[in-house]
C-alpha atoms as a PDB file:
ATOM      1  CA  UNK A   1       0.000   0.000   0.000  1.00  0.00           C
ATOM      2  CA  UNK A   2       0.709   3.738  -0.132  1.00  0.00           C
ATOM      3  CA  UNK A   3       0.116   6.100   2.925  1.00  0.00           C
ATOM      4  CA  UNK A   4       0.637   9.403   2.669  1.00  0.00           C
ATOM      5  CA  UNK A   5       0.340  11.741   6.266  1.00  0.00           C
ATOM      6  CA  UNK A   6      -0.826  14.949   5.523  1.00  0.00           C
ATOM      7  CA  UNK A   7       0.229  17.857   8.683  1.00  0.00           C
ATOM      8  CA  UNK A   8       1.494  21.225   9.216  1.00  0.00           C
ATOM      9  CA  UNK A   9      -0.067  24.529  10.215  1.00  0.00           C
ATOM     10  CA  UNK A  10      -3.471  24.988  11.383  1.00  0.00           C
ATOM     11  CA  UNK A  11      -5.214  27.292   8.530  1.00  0.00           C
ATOM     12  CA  UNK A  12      -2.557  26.300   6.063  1.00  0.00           C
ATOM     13  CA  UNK A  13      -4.918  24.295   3.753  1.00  0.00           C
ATOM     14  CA  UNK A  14      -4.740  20.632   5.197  1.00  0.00           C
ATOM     15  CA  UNK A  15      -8.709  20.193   4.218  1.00  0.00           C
ATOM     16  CA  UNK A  16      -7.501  20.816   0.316  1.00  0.00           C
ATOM     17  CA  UNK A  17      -4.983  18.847   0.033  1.00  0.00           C
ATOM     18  CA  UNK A  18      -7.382  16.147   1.964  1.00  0.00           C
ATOM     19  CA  UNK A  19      -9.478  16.658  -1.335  1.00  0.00           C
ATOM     20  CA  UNK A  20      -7.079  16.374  -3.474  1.00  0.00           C
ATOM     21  CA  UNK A  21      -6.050  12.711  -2.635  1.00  0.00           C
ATOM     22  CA  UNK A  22      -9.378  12.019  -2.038  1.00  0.00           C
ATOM     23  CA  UNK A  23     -10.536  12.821  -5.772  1.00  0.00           C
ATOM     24  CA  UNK A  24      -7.706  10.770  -7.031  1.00  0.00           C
ATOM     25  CA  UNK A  25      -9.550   7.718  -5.022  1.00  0.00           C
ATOM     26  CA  UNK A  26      -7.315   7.501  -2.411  1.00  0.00           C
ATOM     27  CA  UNK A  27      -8.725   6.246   0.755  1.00  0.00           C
ATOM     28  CA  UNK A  28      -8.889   9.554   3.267  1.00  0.00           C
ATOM     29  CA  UNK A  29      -8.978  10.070   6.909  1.00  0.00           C
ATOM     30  CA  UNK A  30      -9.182  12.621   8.971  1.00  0.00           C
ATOM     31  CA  UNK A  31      -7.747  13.799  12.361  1.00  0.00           C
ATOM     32  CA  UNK A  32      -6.153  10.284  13.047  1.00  0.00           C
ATOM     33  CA  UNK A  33      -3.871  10.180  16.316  1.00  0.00           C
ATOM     34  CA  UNK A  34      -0.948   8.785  15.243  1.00  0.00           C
ATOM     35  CA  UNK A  35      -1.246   6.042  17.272  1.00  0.00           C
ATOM     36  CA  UNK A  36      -3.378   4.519  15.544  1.00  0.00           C
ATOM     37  CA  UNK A  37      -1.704   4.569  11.848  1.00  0.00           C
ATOM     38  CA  UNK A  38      -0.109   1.090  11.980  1.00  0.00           C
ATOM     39  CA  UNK A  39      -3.813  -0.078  12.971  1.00  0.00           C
ATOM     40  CA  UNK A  40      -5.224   1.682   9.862  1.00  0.00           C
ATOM     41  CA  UNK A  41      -1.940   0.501   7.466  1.00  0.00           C
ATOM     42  CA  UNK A  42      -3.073  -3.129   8.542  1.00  0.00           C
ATOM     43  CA  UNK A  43      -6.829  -2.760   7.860  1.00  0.00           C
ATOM     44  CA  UNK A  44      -6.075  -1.137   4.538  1.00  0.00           C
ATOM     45  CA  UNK A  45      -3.082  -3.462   3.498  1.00  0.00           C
ATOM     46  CA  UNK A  46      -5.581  -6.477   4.096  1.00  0.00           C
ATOM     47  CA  UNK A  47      -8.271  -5.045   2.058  1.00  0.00           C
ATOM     48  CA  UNK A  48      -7.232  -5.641  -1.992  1.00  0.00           C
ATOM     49  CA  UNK A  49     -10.096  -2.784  -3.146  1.00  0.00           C
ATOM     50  CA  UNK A  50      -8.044  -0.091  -0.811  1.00  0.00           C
ATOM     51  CA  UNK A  51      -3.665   0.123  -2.147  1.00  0.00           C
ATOM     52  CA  UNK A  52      -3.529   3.914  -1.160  1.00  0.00           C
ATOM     53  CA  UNK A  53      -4.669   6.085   1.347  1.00  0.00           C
ATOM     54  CA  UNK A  54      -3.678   9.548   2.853  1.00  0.00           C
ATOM     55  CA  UNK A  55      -3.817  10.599   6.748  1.00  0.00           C
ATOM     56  CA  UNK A  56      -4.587  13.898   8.074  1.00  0.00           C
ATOM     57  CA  UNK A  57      -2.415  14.204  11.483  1.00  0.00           C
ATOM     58  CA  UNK A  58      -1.961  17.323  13.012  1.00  0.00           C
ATOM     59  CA  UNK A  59      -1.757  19.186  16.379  1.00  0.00           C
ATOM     60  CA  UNK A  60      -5.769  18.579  17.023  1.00  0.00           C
ATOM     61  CA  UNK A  61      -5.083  15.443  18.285  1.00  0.00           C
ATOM     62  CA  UNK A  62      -3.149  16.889  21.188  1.00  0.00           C
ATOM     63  CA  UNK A  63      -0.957  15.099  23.316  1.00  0.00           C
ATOM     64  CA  UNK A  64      -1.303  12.349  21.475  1.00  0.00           C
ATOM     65  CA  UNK A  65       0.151  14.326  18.462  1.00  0.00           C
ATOM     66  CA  UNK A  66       3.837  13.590  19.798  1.00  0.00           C
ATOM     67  CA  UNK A  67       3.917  10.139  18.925  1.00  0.00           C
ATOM     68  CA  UNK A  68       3.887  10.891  14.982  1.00  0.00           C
ATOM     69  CA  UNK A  69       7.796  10.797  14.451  1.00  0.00           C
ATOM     70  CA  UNK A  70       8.229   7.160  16.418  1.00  0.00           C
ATOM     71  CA  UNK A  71       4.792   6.066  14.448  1.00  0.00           C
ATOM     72  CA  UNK A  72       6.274   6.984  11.596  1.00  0.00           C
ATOM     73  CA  UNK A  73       9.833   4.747  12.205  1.00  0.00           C
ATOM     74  CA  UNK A  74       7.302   2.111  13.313  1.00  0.00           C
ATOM     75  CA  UNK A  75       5.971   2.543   9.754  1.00  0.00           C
ATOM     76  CA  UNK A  76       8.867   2.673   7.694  1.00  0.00           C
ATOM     77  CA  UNK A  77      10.064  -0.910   8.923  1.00  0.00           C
ATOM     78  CA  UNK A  78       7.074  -2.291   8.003  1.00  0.00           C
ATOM     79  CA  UNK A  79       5.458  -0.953   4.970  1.00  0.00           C
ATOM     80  CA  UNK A  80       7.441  -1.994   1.538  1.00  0.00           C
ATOM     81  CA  UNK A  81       6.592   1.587   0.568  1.00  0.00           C
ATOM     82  CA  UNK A  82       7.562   4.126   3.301  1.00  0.00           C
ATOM     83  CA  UNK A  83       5.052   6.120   4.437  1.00  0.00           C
ATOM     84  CA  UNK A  84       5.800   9.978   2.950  1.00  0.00           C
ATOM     85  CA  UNK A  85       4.929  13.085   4.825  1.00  0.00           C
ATOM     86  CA  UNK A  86       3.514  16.064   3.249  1.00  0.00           C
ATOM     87  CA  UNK A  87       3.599  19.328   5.488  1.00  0.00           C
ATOM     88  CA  UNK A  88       1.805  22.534   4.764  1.00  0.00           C
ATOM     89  CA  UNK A  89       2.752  26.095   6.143  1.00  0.00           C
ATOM     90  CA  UNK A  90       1.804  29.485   5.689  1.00  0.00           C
ATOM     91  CA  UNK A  91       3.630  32.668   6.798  1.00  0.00           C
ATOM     92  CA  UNK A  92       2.134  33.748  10.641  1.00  0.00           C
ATOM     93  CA  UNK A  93       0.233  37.000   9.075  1.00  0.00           C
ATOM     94  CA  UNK A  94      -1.520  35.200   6.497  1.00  0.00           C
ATOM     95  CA  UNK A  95      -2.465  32.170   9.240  1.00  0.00           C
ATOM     96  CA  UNK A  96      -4.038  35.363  11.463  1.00  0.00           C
ATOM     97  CA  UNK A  97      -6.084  36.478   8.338  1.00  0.00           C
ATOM     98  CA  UNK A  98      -7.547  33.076   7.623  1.00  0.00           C
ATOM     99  CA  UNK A  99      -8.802  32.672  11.104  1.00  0.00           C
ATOM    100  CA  UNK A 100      -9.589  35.867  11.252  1.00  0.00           C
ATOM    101  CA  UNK A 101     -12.229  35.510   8.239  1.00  0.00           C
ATOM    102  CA  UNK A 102     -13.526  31.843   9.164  1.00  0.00           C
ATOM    103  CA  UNK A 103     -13.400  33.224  12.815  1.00  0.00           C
ATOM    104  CA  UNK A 104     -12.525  29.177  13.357  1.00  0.00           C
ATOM    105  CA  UNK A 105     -10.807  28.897  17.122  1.00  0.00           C
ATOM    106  CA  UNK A 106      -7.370  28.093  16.951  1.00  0.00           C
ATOM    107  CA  UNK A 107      -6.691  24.198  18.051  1.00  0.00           C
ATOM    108  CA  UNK A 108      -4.030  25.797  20.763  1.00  0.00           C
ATOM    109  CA  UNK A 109      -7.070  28.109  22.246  1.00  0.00           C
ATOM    110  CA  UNK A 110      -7.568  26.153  25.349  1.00  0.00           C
ATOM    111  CA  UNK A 111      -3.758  27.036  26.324  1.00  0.00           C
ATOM    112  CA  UNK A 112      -4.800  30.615  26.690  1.00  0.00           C
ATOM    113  CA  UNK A 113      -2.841  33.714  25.100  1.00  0.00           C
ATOM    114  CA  UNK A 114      -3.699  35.498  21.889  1.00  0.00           C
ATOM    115  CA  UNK A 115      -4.099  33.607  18.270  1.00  0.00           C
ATOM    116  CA  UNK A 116      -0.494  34.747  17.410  1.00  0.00           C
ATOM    117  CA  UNK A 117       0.720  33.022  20.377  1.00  0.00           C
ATOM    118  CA  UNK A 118      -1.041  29.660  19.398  1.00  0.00           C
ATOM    119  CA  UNK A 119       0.307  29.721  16.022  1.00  0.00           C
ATOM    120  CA  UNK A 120       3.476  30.782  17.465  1.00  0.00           C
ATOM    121  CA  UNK A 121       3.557  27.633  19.662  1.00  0.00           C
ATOM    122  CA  UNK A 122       2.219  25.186  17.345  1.00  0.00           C
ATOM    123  CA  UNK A 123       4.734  26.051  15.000  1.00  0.00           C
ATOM    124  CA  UNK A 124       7.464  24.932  17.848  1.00  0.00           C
ATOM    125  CA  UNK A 125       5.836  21.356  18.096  1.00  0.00           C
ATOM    126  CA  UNK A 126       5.667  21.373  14.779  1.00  0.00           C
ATOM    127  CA  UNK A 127       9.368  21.753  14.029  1.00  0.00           C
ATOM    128  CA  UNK A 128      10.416  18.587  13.964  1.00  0.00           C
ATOM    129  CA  UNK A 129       7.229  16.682  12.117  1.00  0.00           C
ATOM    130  CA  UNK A 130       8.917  19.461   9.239  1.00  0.00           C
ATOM    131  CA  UNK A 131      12.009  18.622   9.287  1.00  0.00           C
ATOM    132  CA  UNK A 132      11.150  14.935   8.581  1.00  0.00           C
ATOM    133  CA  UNK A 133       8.716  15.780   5.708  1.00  0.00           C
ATOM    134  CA  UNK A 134       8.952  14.170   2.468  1.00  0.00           C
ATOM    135  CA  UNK A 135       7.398  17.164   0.555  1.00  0.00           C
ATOM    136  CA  UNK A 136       6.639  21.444   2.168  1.00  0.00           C
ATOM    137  CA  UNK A 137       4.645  23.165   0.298  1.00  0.00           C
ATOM    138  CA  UNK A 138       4.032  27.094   1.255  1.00  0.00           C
ATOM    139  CA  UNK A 139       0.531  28.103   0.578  1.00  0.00           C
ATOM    140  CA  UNK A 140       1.285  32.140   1.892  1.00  0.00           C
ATOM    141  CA  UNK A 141       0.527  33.355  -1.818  1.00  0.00           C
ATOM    142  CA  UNK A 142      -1.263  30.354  -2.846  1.00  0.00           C
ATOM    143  CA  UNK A 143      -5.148  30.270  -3.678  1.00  0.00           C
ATOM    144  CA  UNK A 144      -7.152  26.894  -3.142  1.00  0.00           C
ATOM    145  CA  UNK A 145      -6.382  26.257  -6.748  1.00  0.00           C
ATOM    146  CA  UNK A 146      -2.807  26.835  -7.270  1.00  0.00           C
ATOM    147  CA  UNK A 147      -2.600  24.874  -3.578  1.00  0.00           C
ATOM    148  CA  UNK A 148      -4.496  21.797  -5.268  1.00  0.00           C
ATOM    149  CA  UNK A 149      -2.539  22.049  -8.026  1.00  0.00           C
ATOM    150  CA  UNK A 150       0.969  22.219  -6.020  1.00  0.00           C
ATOM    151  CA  UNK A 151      -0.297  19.094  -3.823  1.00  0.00           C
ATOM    152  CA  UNK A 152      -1.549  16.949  -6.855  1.00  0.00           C
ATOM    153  CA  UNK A 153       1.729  17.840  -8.942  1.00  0.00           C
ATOM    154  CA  UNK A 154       4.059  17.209  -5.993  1.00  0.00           C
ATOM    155  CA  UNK A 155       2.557  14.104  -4.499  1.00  0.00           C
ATOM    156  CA  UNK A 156       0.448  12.207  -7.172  1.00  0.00           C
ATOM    157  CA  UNK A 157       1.460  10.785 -10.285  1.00  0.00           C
ATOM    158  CA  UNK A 158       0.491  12.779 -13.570  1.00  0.00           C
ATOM    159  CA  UNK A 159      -2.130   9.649 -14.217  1.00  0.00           C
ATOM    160  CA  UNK A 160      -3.810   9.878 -10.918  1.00  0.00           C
ATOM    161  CA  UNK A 161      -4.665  13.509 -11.282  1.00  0.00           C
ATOM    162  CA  UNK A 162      -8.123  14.041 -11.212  1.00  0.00           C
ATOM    163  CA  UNK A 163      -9.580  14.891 -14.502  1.00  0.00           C
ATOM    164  CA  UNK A 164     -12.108  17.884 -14.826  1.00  0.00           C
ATOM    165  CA  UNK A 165     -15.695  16.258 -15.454  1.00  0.00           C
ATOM    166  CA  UNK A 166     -17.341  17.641 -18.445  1.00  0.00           C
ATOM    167  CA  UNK A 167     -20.785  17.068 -18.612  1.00  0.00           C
ATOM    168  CA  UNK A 168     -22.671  17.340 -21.971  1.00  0.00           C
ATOM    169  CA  UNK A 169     -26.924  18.048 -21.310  1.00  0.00           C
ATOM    170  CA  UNK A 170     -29.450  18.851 -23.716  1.00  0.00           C
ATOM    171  CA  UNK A 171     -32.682  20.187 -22.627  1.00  0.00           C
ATOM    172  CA  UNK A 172     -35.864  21.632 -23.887  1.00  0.00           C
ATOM    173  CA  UNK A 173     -36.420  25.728 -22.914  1.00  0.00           C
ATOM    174  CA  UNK A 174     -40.188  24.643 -22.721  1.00  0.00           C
ATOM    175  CA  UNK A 175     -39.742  22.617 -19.526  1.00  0.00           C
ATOM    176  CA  UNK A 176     -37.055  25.692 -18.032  1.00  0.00           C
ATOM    177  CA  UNK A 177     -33.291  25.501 -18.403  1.00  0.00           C
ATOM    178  CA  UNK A 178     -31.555  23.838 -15.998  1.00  0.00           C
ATOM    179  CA  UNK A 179     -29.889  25.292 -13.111  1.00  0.00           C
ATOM    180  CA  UNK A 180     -26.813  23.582 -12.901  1.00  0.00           C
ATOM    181  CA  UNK A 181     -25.279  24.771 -16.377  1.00  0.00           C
ATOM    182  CA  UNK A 182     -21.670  26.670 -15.875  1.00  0.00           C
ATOM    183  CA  UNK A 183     -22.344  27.163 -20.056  1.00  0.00           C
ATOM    184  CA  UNK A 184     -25.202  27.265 -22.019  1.00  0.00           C
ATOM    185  CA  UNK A 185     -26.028  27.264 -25.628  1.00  0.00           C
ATOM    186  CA  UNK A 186     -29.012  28.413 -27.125  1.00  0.00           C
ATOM    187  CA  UNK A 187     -29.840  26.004 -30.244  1.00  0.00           C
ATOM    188  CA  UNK A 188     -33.092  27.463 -31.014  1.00  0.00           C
ATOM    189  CA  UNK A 189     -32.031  29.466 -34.372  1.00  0.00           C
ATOM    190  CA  UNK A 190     -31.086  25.934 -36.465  1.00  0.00           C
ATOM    191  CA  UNK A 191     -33.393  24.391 -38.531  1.00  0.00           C
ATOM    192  CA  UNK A 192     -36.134  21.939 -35.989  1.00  0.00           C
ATOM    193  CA  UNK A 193     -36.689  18.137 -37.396  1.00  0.00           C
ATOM    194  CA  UNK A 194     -39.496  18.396 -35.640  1.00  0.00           C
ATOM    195  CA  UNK A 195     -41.573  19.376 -38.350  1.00  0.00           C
ATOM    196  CA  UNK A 196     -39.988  16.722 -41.147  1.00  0.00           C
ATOM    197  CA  UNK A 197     -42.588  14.243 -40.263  1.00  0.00           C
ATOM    198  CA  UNK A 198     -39.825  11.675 -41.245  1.00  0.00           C
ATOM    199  CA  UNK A 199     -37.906  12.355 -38.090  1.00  0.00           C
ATOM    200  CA  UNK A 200     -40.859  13.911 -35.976  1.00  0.00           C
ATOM    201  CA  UNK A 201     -40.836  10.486 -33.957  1.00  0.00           C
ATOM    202  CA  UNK A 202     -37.419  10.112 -33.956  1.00  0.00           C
ATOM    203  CA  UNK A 203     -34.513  12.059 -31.510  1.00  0.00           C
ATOM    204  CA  UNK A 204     -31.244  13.752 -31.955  1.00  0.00           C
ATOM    205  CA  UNK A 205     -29.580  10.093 -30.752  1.00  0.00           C
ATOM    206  CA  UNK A 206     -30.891   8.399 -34.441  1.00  0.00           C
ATOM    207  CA  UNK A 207     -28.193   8.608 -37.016  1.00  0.00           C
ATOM    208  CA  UNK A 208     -30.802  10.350 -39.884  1.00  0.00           C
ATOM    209  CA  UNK A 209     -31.445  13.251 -37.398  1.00  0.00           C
ATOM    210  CA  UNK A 210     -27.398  13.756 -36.228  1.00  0.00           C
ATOM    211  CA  UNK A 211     -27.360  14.583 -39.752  1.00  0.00           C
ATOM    212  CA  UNK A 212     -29.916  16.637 -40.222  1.00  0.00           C
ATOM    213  CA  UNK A 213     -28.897  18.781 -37.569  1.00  0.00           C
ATOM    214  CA  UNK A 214     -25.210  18.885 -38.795  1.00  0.00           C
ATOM    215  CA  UNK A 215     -26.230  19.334 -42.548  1.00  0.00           C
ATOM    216  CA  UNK A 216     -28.018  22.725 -41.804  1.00  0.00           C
ATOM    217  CA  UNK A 217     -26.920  26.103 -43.281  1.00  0.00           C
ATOM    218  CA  UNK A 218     -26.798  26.986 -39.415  1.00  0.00           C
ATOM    219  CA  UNK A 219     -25.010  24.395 -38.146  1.00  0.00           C
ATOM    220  CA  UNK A 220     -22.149  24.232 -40.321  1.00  0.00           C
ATOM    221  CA  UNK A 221     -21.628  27.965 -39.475  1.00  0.00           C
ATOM    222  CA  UNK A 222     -21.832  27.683 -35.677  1.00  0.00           C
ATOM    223  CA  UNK A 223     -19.995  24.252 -35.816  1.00  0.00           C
ATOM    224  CA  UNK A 224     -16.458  25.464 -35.937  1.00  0.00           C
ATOM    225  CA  UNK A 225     -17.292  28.510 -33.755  1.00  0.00           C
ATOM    226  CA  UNK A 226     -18.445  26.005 -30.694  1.00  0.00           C
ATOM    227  CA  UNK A 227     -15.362  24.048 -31.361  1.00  0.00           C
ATOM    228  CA  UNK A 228     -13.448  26.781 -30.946  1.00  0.00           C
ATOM    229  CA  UNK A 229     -14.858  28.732 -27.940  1.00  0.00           C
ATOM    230  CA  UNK A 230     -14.848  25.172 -25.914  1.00  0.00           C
ATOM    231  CA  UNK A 231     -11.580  24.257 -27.367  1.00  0.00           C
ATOM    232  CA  UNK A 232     -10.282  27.464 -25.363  1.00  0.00           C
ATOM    233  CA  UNK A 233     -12.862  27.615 -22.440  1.00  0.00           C
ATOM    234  CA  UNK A 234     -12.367  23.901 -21.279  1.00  0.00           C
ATOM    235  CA  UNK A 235      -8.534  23.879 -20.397  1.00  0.00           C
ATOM    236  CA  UNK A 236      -8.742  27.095 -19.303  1.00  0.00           C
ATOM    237  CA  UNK A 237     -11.693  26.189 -16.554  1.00  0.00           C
ATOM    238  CA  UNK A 238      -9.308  22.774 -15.392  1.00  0.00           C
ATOM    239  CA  UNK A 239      -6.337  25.130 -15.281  1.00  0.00           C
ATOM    240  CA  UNK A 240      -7.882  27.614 -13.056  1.00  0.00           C
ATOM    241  CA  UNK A 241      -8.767  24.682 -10.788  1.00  0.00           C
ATOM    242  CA  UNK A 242     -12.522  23.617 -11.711  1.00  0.00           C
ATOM    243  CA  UNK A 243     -13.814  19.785 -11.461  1.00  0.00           C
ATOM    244  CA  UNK A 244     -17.246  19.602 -12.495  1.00  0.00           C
ATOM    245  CA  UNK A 245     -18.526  21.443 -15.978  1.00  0.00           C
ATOM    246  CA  UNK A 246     -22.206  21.650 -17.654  1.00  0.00           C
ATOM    247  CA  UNK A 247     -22.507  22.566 -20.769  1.00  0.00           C
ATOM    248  CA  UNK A 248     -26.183  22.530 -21.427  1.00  0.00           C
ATOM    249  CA  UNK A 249     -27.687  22.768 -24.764  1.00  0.00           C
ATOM    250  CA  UNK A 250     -31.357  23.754 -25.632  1.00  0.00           C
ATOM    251  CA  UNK A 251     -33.884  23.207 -27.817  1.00  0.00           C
ATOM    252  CA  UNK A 252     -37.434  23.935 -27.993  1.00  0.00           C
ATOM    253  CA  UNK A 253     -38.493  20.322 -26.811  1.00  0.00           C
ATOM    254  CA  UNK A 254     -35.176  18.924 -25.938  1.00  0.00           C
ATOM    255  CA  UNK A 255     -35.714  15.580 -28.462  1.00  0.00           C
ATOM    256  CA  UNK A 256     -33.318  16.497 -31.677  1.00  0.00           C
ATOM    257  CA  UNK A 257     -30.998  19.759 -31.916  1.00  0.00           C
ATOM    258  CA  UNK A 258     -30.145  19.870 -28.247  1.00  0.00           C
ATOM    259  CA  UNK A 259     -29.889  15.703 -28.117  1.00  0.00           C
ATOM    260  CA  UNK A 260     -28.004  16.387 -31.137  1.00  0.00           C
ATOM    261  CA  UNK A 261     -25.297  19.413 -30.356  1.00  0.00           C
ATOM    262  CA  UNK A 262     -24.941  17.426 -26.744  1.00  0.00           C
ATOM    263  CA  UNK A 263     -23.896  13.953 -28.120  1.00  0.00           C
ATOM    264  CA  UNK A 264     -21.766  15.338 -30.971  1.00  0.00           C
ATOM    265  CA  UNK A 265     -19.590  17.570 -28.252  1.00  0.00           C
ATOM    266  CA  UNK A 266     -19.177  14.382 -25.925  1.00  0.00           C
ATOM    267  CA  UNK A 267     -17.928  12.396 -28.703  1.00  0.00           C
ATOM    268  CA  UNK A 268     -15.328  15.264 -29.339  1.00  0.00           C
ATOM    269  CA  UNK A 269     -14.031  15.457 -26.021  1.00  0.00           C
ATOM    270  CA  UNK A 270     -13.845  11.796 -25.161  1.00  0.00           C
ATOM    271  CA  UNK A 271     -11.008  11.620 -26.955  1.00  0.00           C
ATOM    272  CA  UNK A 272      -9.275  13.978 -24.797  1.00  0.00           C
ATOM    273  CA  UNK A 273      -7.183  12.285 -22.062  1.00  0.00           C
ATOM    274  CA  UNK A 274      -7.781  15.816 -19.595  1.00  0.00           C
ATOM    275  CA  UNK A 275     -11.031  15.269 -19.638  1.00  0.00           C
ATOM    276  CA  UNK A 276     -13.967  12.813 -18.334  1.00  0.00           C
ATOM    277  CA  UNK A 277     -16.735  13.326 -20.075  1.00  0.00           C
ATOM    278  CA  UNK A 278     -20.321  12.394 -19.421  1.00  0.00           C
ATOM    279  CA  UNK A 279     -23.608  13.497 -21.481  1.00  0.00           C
ATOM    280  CA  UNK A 280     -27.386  13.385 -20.599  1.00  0.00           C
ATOM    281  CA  UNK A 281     -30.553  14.007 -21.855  1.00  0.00           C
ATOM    282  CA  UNK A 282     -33.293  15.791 -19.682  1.00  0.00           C
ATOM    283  CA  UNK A 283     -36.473  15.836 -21.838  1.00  0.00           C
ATOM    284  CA  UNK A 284     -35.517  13.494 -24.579  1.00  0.00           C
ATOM    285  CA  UNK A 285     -38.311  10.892 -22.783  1.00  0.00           C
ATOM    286  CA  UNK A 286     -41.061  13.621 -21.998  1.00  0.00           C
ATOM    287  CA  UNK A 287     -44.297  12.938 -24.665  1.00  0.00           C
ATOM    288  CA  UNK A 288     -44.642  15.279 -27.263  1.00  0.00           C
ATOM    289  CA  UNK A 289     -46.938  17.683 -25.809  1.00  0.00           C
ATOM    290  CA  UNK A 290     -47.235  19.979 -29.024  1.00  0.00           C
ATOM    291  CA  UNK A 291     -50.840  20.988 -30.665  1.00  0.00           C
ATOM    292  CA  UNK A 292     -51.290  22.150 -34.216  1.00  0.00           C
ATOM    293  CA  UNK A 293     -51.602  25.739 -32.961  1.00  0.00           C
ATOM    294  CA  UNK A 294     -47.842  25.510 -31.607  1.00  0.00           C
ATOM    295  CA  UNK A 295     -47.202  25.547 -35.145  1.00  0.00           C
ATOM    296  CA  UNK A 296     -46.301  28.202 -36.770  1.00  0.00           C
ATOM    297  CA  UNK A 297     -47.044  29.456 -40.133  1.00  0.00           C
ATOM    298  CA  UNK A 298     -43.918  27.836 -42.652  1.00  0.00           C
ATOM    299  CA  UNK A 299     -43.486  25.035 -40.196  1.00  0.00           C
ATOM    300  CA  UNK A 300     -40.493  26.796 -38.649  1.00  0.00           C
ATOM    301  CA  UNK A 301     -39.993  26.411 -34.537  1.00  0.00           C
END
């Protein structure tokens, strides 16, 4: 198995880096004392679904906290892959300003004195635990992003990096656009089959509509335009840090253009290793619901 112990400064941005392994799939606990990490190594080295898990043990587990250096020498003659130590720390002024927004109490609070004086101490008991760490990352000028980013380049492997999920929707505007969408595309102005009573019965999944859709005068304009904007716009959301995308497209019904636009986009991006893509299809299943009068004169939507 791998174990990785997460510690360091209160406020420095142990909760983050918690998420980090844990959307990798690495098996994640919280505020373990340290005595009890060669209990949880043997639980997860007997269990073949779990090979790697990461520990968060810091100075909240009090006097118990001590024991983490000797744990860990327990731990390295034990485990064929020594356990590594990631430590995060932050400059005092910027730990004052994060407590001093979250107005969280300091772990040290109980000991009495001002907050500088608790981060002043834990930073003494801490001094050690750092100088055995494997990996210290500074997060003093580091948003949740960039500190995310430093943890998953400097402890995971490229392929364990968690990919940003893209998630392709088609919907119809008559049953309300959905709330979730980060981007949403309007697909209203091409051509409906709707009204070809050929592919009335049919959805944007069936082969004969796909090309329909993408045979229009209005699709083959906006085609290489949506290519573009979400060939820019989707690396540029994972780089700033985002995991979950929906890009929602809409139709009048929700059956053929959106189904359409929504299946041709996740076929695009599947092929791109940075991304894990997903697609779905709100109304496709809802009855047609349309009387003649919702037809307009020339049979356009």
């Amino acid at each position: 198995m791998e174990l990785t112990v997460i510690t360091g400064m209160s406020g420095a941005g142990k909760s983050q880096a918690m998420g980090v392994f844990e959307d990798a799939g690495w098996f994640v606990v919280d505020n373990l004392p340290p005595g009890l990490l060669p209990h949880l190594a043997a639980v997860v080295d007997a269990d073949e679904a779990v090979s790697k898990a990461a520990v968060v043990c810091d100075i909240r587990a009090g006097e118990f906290f001590e024991d983490l250096t000797a744990q860990l020498d327990a731990l390295s003659a034990t485990l064929h892959t020594p356990a590594r130590v990631l430590f995060l720390e932050a400059s005092d002024d910027v730990l004052l300003n994060r407590f001093r927004e979250t107005r969280r109490r300091h772990p040290l609070a109980d000991e009495g004195g001002a907050l500088p004086d608790g981060i002043r101490r834990e930073r003494q008991r801490l001094a050690a635990v750092r100088e055995r760490a494997d990996v210290v990352i500074d997060t003093t000028s580091l948003n949740i992003w960039d500190l995310r980013r430093a943890v998953g380049e400097a402890m995971l492997a490229s392929e364990e990096r968690p990919r940003m999920q893209v998630l392709f929707t088609s919907f119809g505007f008559k049953y309300g656009a959905p709330t979730d969408a980060d981007l949403l595309f309007d697909v209203r102005f091409i051509e409906n089959p709707h009204y070809n009573p050929r592919f009335a019965p049919l959805t944007g999944l069936d082969p004969e509509v796909a090309e329909f859709v993408a045979s229009t005068d209005e699709m083959r304009g906006f085609a290489p335009r949506l290519d573009s904007m979400l060939d820019f716009l989707l690396p540029a959301y994972a780089a700033e840090g985002k995991s979950h995308l929906v890009v929602g497209f809409g139709c009048t019904g929700g059956r053929h253009r959106s189904v359409a636009l929504a299946e041709r986009s996740a076929r695009r991006y599947r092929a791109r290793p940075e991304f894990q893509v997903a697609v779905s299809h709100r109304d496709i299943g809802r009855a047609l619901l349309r009387s003649p009068e919702d037809t307009p004169a020339g049979g356009k939507p």
